[in-house]
C-alpha atoms as a PDB file:
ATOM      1  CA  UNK A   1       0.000   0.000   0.000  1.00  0.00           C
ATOM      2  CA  UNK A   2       1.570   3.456  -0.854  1.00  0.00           C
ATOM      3  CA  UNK A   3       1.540   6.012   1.215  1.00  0.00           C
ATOM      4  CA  UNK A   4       1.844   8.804  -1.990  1.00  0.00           C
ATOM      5  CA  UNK A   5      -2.091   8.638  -2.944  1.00  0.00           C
ATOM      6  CA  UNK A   6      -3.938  12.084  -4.819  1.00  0.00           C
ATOM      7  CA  UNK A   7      -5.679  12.112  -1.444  1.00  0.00           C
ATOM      8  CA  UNK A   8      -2.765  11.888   0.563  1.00  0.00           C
ATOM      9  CA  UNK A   9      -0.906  14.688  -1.041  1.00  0.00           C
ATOM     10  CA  UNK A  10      -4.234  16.990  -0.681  1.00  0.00           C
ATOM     11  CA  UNK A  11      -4.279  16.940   2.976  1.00  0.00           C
ATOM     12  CA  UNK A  12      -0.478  17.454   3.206  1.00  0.00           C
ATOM     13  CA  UNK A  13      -0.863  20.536   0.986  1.00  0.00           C
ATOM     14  CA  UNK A  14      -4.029  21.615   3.407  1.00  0.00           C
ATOM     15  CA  UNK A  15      -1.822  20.604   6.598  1.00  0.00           C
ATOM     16  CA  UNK A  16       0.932  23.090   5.147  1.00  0.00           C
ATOM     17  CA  UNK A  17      -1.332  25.954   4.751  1.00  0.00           C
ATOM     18  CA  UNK A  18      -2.702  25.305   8.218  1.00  0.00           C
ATOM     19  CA  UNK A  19       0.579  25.000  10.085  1.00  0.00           C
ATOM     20  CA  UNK A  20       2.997  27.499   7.695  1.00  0.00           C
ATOM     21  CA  UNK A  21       0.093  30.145   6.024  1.00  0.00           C
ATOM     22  CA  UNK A  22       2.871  32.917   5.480  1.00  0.00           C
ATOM     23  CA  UNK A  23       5.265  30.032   3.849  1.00  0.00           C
ATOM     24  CA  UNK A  24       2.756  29.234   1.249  1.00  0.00           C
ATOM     25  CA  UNK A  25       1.615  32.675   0.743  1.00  0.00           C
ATOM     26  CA  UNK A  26       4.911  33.658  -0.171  1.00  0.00           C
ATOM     27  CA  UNK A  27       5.255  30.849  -2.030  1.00  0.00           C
ATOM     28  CA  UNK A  28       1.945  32.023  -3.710  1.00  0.00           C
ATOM     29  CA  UNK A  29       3.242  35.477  -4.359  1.00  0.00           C
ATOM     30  CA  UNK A  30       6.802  34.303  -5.764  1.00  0.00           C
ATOM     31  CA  UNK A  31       5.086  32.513  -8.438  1.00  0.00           C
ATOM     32  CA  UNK A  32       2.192  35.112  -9.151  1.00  0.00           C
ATOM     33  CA  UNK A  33       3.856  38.554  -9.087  1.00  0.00           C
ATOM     34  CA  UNK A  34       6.856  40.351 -10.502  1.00  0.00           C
ATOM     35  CA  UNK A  35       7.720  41.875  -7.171  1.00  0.00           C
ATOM     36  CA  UNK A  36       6.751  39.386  -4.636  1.00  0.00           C
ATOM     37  CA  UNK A  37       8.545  41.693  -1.728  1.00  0.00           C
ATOM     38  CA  UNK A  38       6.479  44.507  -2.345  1.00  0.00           C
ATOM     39  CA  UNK A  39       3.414  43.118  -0.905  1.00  0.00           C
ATOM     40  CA  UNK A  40       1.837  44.212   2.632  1.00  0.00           C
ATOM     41  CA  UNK A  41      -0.611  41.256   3.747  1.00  0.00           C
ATOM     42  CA  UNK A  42      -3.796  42.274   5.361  1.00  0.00           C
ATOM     43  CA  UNK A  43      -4.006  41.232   9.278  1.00  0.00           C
ATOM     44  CA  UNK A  44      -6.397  38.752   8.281  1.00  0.00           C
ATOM     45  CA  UNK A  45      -4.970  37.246   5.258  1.00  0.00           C
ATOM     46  CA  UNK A  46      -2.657  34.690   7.074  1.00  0.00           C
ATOM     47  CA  UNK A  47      -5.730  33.776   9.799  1.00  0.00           C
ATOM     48  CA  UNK A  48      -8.106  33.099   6.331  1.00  0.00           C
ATOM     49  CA  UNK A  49      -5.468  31.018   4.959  1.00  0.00           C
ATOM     50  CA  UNK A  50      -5.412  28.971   7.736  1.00  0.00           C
ATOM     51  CA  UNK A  51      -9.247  28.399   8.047  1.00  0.00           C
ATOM     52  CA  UNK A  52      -9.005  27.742   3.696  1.00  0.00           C
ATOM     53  CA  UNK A  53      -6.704  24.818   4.727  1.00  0.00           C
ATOM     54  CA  UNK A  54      -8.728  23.323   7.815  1.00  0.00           C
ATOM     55  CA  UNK A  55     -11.648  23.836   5.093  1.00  0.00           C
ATOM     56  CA  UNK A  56      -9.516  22.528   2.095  1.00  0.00           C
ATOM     57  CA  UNK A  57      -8.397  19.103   4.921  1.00  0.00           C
ATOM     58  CA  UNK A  58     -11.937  18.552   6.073  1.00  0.00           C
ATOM     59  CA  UNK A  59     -13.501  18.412   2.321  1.00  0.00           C
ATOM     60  CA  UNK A  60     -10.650  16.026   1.290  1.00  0.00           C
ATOM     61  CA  UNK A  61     -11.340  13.922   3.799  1.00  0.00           C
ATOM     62  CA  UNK A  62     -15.182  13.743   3.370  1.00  0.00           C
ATOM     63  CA  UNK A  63     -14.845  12.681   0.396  1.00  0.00           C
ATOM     64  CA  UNK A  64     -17.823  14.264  -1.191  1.00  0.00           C
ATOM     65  CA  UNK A  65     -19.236  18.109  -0.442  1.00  0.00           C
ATOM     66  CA  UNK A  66     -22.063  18.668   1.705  1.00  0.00           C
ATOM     67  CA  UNK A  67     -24.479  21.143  -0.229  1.00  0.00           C
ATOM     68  CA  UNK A  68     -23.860  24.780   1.418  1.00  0.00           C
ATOM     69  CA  UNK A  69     -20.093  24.635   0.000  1.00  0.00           C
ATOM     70  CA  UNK A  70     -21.173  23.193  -3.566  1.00  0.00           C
ATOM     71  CA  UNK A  71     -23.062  26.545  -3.527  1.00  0.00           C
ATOM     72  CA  UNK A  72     -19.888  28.206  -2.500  1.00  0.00           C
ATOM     73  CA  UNK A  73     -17.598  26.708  -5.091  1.00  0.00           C
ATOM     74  CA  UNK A  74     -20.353  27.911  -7.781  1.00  0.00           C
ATOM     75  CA  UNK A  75     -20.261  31.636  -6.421  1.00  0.00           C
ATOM     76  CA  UNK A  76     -16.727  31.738  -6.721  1.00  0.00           C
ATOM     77  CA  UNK A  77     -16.432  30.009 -10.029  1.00  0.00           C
ATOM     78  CA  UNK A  78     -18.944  32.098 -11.821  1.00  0.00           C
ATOM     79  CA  UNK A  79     -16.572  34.964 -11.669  1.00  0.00           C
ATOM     80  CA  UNK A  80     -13.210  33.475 -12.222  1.00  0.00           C
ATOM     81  CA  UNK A  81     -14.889  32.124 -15.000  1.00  0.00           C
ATOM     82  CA  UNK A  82     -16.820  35.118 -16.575  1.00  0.00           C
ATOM     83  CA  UNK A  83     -14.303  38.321 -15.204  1.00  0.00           C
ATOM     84  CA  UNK A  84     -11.334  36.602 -14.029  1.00  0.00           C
ATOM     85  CA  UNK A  85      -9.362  39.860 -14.330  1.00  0.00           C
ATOM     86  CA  UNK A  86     -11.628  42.074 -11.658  1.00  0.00           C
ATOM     87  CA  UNK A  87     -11.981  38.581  -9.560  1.00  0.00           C
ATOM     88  CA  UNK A  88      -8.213  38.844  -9.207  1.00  0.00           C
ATOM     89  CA  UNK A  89      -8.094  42.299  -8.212  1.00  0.00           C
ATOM     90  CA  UNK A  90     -10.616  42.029  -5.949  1.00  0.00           C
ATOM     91  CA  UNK A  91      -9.271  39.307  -4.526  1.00  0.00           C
ATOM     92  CA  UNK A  92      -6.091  41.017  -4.413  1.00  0.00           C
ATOM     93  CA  UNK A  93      -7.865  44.069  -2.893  1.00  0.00           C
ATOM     94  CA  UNK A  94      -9.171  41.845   0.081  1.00  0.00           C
ATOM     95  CA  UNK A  95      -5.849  40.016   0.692  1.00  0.00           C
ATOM     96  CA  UNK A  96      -3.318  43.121   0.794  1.00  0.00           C
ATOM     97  CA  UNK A  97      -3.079  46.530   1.523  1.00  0.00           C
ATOM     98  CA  UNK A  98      -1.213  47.644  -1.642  1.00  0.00           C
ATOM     99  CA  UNK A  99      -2.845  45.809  -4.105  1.00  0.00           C
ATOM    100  CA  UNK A 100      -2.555  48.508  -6.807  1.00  0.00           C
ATOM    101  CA  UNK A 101       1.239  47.830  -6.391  1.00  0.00           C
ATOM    102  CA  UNK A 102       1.462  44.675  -7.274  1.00  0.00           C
ATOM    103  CA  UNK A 103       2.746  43.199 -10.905  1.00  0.00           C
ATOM    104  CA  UNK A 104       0.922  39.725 -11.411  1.00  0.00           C
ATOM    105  CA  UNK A 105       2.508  37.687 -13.745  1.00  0.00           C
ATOM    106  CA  UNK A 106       0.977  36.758 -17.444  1.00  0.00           C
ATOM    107  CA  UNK A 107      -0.200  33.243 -16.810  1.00  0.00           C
ATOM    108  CA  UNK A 108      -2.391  34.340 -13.122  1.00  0.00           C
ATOM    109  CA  UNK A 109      -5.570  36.012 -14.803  1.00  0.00           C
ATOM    110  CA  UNK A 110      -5.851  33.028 -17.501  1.00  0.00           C
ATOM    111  CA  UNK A 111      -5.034  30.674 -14.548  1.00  0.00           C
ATOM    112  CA  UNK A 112      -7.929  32.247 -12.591  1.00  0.00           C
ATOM    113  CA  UNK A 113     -10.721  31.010 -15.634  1.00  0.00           C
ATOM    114  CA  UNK A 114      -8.717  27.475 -15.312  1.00  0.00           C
ATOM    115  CA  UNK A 115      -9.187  27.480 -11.437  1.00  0.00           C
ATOM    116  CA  UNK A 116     -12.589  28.658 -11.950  1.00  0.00           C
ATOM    117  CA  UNK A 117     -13.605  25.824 -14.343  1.00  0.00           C
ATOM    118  CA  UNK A 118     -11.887  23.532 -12.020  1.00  0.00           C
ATOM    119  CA  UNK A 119     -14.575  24.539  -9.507  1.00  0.00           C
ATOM    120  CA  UNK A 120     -17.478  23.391 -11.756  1.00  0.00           C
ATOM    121  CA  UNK A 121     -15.994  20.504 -11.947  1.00  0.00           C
ATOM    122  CA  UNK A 122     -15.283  19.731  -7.981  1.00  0.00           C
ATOM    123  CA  UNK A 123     -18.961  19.900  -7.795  1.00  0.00           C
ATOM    124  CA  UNK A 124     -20.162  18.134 -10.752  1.00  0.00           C
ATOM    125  CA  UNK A 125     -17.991  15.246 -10.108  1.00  0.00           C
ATOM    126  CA  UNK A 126     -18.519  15.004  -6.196  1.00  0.00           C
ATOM    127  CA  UNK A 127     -21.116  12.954  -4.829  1.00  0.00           C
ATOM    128  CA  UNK A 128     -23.805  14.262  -2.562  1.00  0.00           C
ATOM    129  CA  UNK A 129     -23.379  14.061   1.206  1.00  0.00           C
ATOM    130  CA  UNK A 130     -26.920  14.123   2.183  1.00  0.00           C
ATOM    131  CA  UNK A 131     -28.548  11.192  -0.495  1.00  0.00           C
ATOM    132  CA  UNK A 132     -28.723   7.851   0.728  1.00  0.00           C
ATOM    133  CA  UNK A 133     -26.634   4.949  -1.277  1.00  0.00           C
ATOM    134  CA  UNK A 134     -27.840   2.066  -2.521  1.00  0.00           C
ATOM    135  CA  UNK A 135     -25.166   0.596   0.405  1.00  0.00           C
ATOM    136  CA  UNK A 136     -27.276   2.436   3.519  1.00  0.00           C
ATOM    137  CA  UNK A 137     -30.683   0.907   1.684  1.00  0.00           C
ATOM    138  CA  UNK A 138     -29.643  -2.448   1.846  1.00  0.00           C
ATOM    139  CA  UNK A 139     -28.487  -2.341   5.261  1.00  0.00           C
ATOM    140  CA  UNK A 140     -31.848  -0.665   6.341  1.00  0.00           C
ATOM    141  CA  UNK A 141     -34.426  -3.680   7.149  1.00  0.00           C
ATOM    142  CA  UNK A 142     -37.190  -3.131   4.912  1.00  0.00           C
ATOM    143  CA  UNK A 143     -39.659  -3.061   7.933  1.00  0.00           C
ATOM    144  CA  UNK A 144     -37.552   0.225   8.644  1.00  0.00           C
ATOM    145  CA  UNK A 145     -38.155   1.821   5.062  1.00  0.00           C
ATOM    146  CA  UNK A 146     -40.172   4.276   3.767  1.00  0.00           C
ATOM    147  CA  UNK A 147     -39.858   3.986   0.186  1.00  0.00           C
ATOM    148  CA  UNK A 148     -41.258   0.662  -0.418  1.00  0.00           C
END
C-alpha cells in the first residue's frame, strides 16, 4: 500500500497551509507577481489562509461536499470564469493593503478562468453528502423503510 495517494498529497498541501500560512503565501506570491517583496498582507490574510486549509483538509477527507459549500464553489467560479481579471483584483484588494502595487505575472488572470472551471468541476464530479446509497438501503431492514 503506498503512502503517496492524490488524497494523501491533498491533505499534506491543506496541513501546510494550516501549520505554515505565510510560507505558502509567499510561495503564492513568488510565483504570481513580478515583485513578490512589495506586498503588505492584510491582518487577516494569514488567519483566512489557515481556516481555507482546515476547510480545504476537512472536504478532502469527506470525500464528497455537503451542499452549502457546492453553492460556494459555484459563487466563486462564476466569476473566475466570466471576469477573471476584476476577480483577481478584488481578490487582491481583500488580501493586501497595496494591491494597486502589485505586478501579477501573465499566466495568473488566464489561470484564474482554469481554477474557476476547475470549480465546476469539484462539484459536478462530487457525490452528494446528504442522499442515501444504494449501500445504507440495503443495510436498512425493509420493515424500517419508507420507500417501499
Amino acid at each position: 500500500m503506498t503512502l503517496l495517494t492524490p488524497r494523501t498529497l491533498l491533505v499534506a498541501f491543506g496541513l501546510l497551509e494550516v501549520l505554515l500560512p505565510e510560507r505558502i503565501v509567499r510561495w503564492g506570491e513568488r510565483l504570481a507577481f513580478e515583485n513578490p517583496d512589495e506586498g503588505i498582507l492584510r491582518p487577516w490574510t494569514l488567519p483566512i489562509a489557515r481556516l481555507e486549509g482546515i476547510a480545504f483538509v476537512w472536504l478532502v477527507l469527506r470525500g464528497s461536499i455537503p451542499s452549502p459549500f457546492r453553492k460556494g464553489f459555484v459563487v466563486i467560479g462564476l466569476p473566475a470564469v466570466l471576469s477573471p481579471k476584476p476577480f483577481v483584483t478584488g481578490a487582491l484588494g481583500v488580501a493586501y493593503e497595496n494591491s494597486d502595487d502589485l505586478e501579477l505575472r501573465s499566466w495568473v488572470v488566464p489561470f484564474t478562468r482554469v481554477l474557476g472551471v476547475a470549480s465546476f468541476a469539484v462539484v459536478l464530479f462530487s457525490g452528494r453528502v446528504d442522499a442515501p446509497t444504494d449501500a445504507d438501503r440495503s443495510a436498512t431492514p425493509v420493515s424500517d423503510r419508507t420507500d417501499s
